[in-house]
C-alpha atoms as a PDB file:
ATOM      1  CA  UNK A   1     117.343 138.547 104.465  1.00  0.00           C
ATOM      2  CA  UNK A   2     118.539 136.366 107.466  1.00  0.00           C
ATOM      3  CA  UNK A   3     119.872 138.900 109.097  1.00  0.00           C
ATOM      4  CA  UNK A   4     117.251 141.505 108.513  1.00  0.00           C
ATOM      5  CA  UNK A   5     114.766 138.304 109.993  1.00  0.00           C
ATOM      6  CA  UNK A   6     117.352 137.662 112.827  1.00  0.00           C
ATOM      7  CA  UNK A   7     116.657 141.153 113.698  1.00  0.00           C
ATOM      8  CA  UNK A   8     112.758 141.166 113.308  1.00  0.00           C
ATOM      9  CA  UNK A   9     112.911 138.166 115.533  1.00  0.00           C
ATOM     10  CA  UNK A  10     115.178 139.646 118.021  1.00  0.00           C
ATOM     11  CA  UNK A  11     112.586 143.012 118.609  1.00  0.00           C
ATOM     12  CA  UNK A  12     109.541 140.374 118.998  1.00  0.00           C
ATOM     13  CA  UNK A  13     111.357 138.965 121.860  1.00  0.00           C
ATOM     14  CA  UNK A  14     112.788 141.975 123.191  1.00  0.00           C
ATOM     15  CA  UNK A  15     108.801 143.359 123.017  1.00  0.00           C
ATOM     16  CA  UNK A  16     108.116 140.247 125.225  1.00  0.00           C
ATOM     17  CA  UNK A  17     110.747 141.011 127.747  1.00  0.00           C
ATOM     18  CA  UNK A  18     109.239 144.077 128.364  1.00  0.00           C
ATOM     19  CA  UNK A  19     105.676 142.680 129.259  1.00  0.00           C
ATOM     20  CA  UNK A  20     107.383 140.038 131.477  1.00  0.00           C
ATOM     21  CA  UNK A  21     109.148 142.984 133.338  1.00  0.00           C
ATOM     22  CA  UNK A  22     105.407 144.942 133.044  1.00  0.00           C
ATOM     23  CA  UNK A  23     104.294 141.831 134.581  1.00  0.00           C
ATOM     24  CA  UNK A  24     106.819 141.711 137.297  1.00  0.00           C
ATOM     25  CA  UNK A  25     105.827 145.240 138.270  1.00  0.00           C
ATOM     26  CA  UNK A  26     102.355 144.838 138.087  1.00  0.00           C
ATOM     27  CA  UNK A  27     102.953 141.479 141.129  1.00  0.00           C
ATOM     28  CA  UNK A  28     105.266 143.504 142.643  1.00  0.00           C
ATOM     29  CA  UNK A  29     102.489 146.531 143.360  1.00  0.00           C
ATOM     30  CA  UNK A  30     100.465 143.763 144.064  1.00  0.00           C
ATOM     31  CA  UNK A  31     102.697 142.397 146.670  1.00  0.00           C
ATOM     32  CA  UNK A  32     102.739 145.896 148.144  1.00  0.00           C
ATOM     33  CA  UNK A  33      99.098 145.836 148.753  1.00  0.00           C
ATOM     34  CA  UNK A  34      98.935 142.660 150.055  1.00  0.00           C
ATOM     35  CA  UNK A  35     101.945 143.643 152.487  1.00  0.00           C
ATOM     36  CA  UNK A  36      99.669 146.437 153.822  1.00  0.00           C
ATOM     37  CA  UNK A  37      96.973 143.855 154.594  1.00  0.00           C
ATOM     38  CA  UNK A  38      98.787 141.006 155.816  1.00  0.00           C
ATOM     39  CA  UNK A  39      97.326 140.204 159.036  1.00  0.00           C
ATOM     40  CA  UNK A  40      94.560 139.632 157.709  1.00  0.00           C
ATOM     41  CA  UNK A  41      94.815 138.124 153.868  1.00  0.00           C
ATOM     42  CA  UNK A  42      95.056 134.516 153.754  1.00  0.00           C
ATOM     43  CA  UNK A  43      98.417 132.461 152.659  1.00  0.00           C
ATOM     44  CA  UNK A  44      97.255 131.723 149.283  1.00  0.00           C
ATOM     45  CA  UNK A  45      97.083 135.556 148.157  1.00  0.00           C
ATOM     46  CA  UNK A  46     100.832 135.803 148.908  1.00  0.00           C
ATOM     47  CA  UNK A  47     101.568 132.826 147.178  1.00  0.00           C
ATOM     48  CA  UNK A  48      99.248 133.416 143.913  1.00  0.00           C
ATOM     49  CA  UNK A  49     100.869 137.097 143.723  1.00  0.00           C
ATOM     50  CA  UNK A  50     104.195 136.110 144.565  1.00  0.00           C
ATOM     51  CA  UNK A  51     103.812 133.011 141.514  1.00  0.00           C
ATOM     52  CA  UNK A  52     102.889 135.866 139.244  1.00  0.00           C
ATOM     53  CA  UNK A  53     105.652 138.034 139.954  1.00  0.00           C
ATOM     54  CA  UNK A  54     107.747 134.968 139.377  1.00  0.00           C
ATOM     55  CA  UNK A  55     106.053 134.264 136.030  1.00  0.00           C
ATOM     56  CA  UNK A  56     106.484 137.909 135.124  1.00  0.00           C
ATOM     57  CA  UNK A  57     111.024 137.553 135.910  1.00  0.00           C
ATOM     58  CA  UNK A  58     111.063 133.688 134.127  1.00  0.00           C
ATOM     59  CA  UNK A  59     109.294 135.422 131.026  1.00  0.00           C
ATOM     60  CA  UNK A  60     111.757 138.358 130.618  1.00  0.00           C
ATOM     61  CA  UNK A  61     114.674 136.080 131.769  1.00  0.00           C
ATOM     62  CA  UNK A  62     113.911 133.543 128.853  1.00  0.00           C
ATOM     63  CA  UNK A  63     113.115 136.048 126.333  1.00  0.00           C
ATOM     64  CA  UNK A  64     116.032 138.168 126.930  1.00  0.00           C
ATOM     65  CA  UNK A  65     118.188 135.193 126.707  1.00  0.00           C
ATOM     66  CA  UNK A  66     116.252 134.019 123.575  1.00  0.00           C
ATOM     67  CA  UNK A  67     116.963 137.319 121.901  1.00  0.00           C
ATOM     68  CA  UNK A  68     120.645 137.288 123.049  1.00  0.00           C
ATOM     69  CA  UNK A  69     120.972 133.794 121.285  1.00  0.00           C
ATOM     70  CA  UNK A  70     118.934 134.742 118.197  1.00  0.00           C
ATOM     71  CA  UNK A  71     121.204 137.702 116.959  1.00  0.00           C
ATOM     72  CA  UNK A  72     124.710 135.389 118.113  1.00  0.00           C
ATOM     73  CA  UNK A  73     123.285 133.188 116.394  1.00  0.00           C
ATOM     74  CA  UNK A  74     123.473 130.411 118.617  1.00  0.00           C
ATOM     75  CA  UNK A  75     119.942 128.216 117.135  1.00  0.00           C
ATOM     76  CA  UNK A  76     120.030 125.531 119.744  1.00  0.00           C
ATOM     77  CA  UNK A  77     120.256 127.734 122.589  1.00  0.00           C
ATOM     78  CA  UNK A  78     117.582 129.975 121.106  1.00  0.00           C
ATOM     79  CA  UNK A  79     115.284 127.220 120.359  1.00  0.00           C
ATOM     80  CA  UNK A  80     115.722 125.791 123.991  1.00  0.00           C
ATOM     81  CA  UNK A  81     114.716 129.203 125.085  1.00  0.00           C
ATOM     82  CA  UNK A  82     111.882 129.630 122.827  1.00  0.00           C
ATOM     83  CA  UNK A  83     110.670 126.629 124.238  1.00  0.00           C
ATOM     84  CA  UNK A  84     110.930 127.744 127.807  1.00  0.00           C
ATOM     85  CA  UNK A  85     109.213 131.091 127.010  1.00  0.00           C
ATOM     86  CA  UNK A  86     106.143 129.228 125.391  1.00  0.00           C
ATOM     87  CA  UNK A  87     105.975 126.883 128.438  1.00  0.00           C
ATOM     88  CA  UNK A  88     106.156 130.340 130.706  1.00  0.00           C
ATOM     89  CA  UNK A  89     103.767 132.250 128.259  1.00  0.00           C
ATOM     90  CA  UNK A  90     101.296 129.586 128.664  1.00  0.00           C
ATOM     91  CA  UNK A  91     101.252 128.972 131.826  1.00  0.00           C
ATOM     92  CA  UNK A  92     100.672 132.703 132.118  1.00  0.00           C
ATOM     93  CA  UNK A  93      97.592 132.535 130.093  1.00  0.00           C
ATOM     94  CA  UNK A  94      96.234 129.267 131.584  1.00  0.00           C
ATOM     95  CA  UNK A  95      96.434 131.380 134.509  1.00  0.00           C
ATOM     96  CA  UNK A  96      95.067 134.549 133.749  1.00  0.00           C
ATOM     97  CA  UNK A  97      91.911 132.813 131.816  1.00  0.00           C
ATOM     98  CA  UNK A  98      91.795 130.906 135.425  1.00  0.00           C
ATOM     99  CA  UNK A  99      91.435 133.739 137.714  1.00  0.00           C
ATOM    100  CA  UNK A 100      88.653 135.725 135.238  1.00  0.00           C
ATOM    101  CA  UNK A 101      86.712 132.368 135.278  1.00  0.00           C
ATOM    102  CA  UNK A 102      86.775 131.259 139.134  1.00  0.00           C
ATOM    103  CA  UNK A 103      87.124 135.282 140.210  1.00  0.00           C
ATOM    104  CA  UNK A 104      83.775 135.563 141.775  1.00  0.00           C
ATOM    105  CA  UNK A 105      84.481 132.376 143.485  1.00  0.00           C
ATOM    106  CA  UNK A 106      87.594 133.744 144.477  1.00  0.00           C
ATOM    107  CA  UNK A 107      86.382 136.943 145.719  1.00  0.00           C
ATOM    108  CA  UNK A 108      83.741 135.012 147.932  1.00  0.00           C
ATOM    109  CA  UNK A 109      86.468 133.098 149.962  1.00  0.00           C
ATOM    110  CA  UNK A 110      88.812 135.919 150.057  1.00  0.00           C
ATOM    111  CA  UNK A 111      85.573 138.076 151.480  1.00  0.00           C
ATOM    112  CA  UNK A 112      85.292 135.390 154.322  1.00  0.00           C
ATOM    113  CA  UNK A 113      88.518 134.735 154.930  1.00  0.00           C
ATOM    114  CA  UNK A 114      89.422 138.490 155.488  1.00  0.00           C
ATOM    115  CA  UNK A 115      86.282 138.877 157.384  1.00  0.00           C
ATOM    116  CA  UNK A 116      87.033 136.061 159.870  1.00  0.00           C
ATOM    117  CA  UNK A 117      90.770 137.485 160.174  1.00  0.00           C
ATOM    118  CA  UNK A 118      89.412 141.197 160.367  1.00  0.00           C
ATOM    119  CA  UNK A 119      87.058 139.820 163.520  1.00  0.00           C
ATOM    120  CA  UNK A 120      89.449 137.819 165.575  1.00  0.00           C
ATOM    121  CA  UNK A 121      91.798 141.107 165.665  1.00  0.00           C
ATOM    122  CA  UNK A 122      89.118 143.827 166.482  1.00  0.00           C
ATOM    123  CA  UNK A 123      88.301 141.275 169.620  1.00  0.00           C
ATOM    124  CA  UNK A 124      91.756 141.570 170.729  1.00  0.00           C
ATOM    125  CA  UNK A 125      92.011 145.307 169.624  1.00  0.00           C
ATOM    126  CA  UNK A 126      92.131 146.373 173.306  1.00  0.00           C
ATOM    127  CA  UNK A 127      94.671 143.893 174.425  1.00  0.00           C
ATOM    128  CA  UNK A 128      96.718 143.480 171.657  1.00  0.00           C
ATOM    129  CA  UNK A 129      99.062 146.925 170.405  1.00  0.00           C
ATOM    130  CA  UNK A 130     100.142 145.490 166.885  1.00  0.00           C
ATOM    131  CA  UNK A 131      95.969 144.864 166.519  1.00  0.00           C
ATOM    132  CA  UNK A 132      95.035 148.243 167.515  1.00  0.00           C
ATOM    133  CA  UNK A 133      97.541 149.867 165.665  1.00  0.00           C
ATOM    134  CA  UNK A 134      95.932 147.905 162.560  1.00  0.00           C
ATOM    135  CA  UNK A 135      92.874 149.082 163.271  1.00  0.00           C
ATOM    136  CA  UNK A 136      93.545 152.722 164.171  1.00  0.00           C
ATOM    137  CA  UNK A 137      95.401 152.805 160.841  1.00  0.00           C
ATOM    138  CA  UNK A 138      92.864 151.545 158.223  1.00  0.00           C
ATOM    139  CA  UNK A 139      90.232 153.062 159.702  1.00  0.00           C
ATOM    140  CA  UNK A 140      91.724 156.493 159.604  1.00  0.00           C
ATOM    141  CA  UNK A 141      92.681 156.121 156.067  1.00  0.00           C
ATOM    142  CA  UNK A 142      89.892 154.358 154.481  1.00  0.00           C
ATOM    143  CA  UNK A 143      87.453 156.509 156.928  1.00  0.00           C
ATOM    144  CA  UNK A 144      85.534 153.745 158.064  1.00  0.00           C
ATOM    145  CA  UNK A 145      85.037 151.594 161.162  1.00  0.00           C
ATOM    146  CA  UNK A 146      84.391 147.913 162.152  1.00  0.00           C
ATOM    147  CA  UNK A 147      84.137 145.352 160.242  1.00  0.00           C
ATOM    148  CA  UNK A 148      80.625 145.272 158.500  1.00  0.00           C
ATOM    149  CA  UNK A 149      79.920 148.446 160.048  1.00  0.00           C
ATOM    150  CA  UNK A 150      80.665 150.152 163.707  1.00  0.00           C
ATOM    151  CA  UNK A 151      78.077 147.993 165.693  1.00  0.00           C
ATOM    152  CA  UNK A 152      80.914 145.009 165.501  1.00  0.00           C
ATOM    153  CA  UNK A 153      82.816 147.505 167.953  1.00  0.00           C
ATOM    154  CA  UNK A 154      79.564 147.494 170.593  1.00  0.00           C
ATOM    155  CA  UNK A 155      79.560 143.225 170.757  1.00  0.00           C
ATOM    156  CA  UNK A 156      83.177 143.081 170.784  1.00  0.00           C
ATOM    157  CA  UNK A 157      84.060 143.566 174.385  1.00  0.00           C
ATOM    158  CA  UNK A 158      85.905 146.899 173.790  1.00  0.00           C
ATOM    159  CA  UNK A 159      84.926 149.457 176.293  1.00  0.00           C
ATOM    160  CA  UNK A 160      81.982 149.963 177.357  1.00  0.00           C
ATOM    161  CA  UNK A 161      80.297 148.264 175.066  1.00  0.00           C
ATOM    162  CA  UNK A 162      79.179 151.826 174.307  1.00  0.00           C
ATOM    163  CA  UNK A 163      82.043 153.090 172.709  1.00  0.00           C
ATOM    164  CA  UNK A 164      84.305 152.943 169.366  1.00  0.00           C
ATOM    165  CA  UNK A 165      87.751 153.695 169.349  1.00  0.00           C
ATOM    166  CA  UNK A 166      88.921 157.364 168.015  1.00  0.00           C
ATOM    167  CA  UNK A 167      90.108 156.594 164.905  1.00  0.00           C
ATOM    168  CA  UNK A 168      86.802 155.857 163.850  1.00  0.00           C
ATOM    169  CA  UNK A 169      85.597 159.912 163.804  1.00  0.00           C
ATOM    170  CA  UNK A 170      85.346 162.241 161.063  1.00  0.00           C
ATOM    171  CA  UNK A 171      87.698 164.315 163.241  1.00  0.00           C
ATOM    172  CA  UNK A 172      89.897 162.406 165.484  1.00  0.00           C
ATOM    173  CA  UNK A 173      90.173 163.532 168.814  1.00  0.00           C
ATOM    174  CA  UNK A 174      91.345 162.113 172.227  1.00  0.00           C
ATOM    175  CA  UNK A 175      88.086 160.399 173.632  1.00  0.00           C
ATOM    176  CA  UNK A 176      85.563 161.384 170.998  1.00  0.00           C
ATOM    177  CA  UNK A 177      84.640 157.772 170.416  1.00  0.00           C
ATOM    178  CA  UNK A 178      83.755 157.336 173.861  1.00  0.00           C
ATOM    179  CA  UNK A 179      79.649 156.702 174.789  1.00  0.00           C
ATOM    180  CA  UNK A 180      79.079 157.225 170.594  1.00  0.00           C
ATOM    181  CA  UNK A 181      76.201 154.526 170.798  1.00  0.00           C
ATOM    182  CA  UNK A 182      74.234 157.016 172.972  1.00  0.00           C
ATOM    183  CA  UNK A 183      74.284 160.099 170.476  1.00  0.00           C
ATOM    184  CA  UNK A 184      70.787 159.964 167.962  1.00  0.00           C
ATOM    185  CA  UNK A 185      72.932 161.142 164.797  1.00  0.00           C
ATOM    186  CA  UNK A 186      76.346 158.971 164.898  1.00  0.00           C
ATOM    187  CA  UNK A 187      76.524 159.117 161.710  1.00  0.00           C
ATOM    188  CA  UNK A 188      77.615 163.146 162.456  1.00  0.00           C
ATOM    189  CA  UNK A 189      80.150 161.837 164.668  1.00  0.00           C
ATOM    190  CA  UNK A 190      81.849 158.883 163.421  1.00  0.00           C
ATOM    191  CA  UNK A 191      82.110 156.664 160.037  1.00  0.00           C
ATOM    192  CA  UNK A 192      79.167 153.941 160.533  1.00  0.00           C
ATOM    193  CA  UNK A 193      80.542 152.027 156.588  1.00  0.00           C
ATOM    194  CA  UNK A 194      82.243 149.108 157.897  1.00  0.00           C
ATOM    195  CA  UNK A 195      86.469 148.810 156.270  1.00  0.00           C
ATOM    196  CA  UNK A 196      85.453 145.503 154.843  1.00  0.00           C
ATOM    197  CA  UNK A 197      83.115 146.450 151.947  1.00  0.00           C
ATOM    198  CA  UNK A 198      85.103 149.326 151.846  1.00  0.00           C
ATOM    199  CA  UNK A 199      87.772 146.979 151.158  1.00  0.00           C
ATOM    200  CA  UNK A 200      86.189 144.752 149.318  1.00  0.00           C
ATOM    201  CA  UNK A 201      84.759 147.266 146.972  1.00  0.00           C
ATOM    202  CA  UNK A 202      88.465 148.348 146.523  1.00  0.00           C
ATOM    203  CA  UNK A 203      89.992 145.173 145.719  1.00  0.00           C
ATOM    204  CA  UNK A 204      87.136 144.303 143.310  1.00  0.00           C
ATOM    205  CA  UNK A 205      87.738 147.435 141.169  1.00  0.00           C
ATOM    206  CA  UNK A 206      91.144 147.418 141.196  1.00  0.00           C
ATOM    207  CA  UNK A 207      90.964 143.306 139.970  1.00  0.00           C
ATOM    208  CA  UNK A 208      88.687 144.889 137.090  1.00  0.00           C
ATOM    209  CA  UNK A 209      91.264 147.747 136.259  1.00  0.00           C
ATOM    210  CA  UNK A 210      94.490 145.515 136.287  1.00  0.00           C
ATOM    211  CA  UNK A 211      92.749 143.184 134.168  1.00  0.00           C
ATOM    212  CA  UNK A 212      91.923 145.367 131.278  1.00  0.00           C
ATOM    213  CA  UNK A 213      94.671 147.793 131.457  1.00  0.00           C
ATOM    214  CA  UNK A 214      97.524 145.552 132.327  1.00  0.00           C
ATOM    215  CA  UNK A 215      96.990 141.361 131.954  1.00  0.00           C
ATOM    216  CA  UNK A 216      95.030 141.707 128.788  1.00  0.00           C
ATOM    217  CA  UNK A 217      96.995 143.988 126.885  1.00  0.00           C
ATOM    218  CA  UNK A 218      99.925 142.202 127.876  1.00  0.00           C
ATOM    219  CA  UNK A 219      98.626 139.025 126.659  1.00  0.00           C
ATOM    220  CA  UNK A 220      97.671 140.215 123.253  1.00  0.00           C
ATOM    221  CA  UNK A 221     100.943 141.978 122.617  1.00  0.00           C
ATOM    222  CA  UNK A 222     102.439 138.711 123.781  1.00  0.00           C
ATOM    223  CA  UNK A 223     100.706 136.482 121.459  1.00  0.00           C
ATOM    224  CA  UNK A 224     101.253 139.040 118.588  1.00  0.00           C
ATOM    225  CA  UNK A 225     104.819 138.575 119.119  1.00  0.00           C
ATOM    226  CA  UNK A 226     105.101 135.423 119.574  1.00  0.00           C
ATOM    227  CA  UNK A 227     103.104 134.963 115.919  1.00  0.00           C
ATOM    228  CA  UNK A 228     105.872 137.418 114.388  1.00  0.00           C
ATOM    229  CA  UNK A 229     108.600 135.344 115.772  1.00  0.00           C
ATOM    230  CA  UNK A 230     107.397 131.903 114.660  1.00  0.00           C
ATOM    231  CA  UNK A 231     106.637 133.344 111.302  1.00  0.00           C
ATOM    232  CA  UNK A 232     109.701 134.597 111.062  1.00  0.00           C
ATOM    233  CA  UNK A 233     111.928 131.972 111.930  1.00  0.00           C
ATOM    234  CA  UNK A 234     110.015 129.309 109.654  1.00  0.00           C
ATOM    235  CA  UNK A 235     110.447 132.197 106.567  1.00  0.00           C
ATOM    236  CA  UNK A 236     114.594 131.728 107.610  1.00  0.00           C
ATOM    237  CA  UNK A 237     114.274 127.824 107.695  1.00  0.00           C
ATOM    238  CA  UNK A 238     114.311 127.796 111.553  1.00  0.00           C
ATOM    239  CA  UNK A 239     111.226 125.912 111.889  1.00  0.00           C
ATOM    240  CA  UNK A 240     111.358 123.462 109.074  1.00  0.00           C
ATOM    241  CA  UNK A 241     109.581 121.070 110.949  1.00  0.00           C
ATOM    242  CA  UNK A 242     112.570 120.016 113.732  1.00  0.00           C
ATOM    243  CA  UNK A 243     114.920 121.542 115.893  1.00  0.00           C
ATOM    244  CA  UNK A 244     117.711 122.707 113.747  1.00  0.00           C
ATOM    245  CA  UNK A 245     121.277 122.163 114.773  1.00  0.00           C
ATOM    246  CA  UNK A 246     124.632 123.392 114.198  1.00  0.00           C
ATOM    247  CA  UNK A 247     126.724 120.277 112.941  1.00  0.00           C
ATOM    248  CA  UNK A 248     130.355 120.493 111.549  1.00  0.00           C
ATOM    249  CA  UNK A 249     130.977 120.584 108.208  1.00  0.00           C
ATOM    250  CA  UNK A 250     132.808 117.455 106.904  1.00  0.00           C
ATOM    251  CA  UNK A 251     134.295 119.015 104.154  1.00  0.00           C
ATOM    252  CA  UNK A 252     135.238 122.200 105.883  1.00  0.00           C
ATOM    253  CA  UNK A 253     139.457 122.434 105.797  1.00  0.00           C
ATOM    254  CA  UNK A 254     139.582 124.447 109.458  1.00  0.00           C
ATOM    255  CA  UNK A 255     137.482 122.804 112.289  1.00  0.00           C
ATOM    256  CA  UNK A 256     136.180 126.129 113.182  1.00  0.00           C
ATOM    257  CA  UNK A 257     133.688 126.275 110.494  1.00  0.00           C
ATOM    258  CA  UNK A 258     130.124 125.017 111.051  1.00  0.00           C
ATOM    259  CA  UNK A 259     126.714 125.332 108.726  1.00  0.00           C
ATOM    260  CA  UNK A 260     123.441 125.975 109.705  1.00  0.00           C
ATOM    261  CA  UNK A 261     121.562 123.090 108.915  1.00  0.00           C
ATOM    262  CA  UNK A 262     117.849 121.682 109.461  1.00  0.00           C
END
């Protein structure tokens, strides 16, 4: 029955491995995003996506190695990892009951903060190439233009004052956002939604998605686990109410025999 419980216990934690590597994806795609937006996210998006990437690695790193040490069976090492992955585990749900609670709060600074970064580049747009190039590039993807909307491109000092840059029309062209602010019907010419709602919008829905498709499910299959694996060890005398420990038998006849005792 040890054995059999050994190997119940070892499948819990290898089911927890997986969600830390799940985990480590999920920051990792995260990461990518953030990567694409860097000029203009603040510092502490990097570093709250990079600590949950690192949560996700410590939390298949000490369940792996908790697993390893359950089926050896090495007890002290695998309680000293059990203990690490709870500490880990927690911390990962302190955290992702954290960000649900203060998310709209969260979303309100990152809005300004973005929107302050988003303005001091398209002022510089026509002076600065690794600006413009920003600029030309989101707004041809995400089809929009400005920041609130195109009339940020009229006060900013680019041009004319009467004119957007190109990759702001529906159909790009050399010079067809030139004297835009004269035409009655710009909306035929150009995209007048500004790339930070756009943006905004996108960021907000995708929060939503990865939250119920990835951090919650991965929480509950976490704590499920972790259930199965305390149960188990406390039905195999692991968890009699101390750490157990492997002492040496005193009336063992070769010095290479030990007993598992509690």
């Amino acid at each position: 029955m040890e054995i059999r419980g050994d190997f119940v216990a070892f499948g819990a934690l290898m089911f927890i491995t997986g969600t830390g590597l799940a985990l480590m994806v999920v920051g990792s795609c995260l990461l990518s995003w953030a990567a694409y937006l860097s000029p203009w996210l603040p510092s502490w998006v990097w570093m709250t996506l990079a600590g949950f990437t690192g949560l996700g690695v410590a939390i298949a790193a000490s369940s792996a190695a908790c697993a390893i040490a359950t089926v050896a069976p090495k007890p002290q090492a695998a309680h000293k990892c059990l203990v690490l992955l709870l500490v880990f585990l927690a911390l990962e749900i302190m955290s992702s009951a954290m960000s649900a609670v203060r998310q709209p709060a969260w979303s309100l600074n990152l809005y300004h903060s973005v929107q302050k970064n988003m303005q001091e580049s398209l002022d510089v747009y026509s002076t600065n190439s690794s600006a413009a190039a920003m600029w030309d590039e989101i707004q041809n993807e995400v089809e929009c233009c400005g920041v609130v909307d195109y009339n940020d491109w009229f006060t900013s000092g680019f041009g004319d004052g009467m004119s957007v840059p190109d990759s702001c029309c529906l159909l790009p062209s050399t010079g067809c956002g030139a004297g835009i602010r004269s035409h009655s019907d710009i909306d035929d010419y150009i995209s007048t939604q500004g790339c930070l709602p756009v943006l905004s919008s996108g960021w907000s829905k995708s929060y939503r998605m990865i939250s119920r498709q990835a951090f919650l499910p991965i929480c509950v299959i976490q704590v499920i686990m972790v259930t199965v694996i305390v149960l188990t060890l406390r039905s195999m005398g692991r968890l009699a109410g101390h750490l157990p420990v492997l002492i040496r038998n005193p009336t063992a006849s070769k010095p290479q025999h030990y007993s598992l005792m509690t």
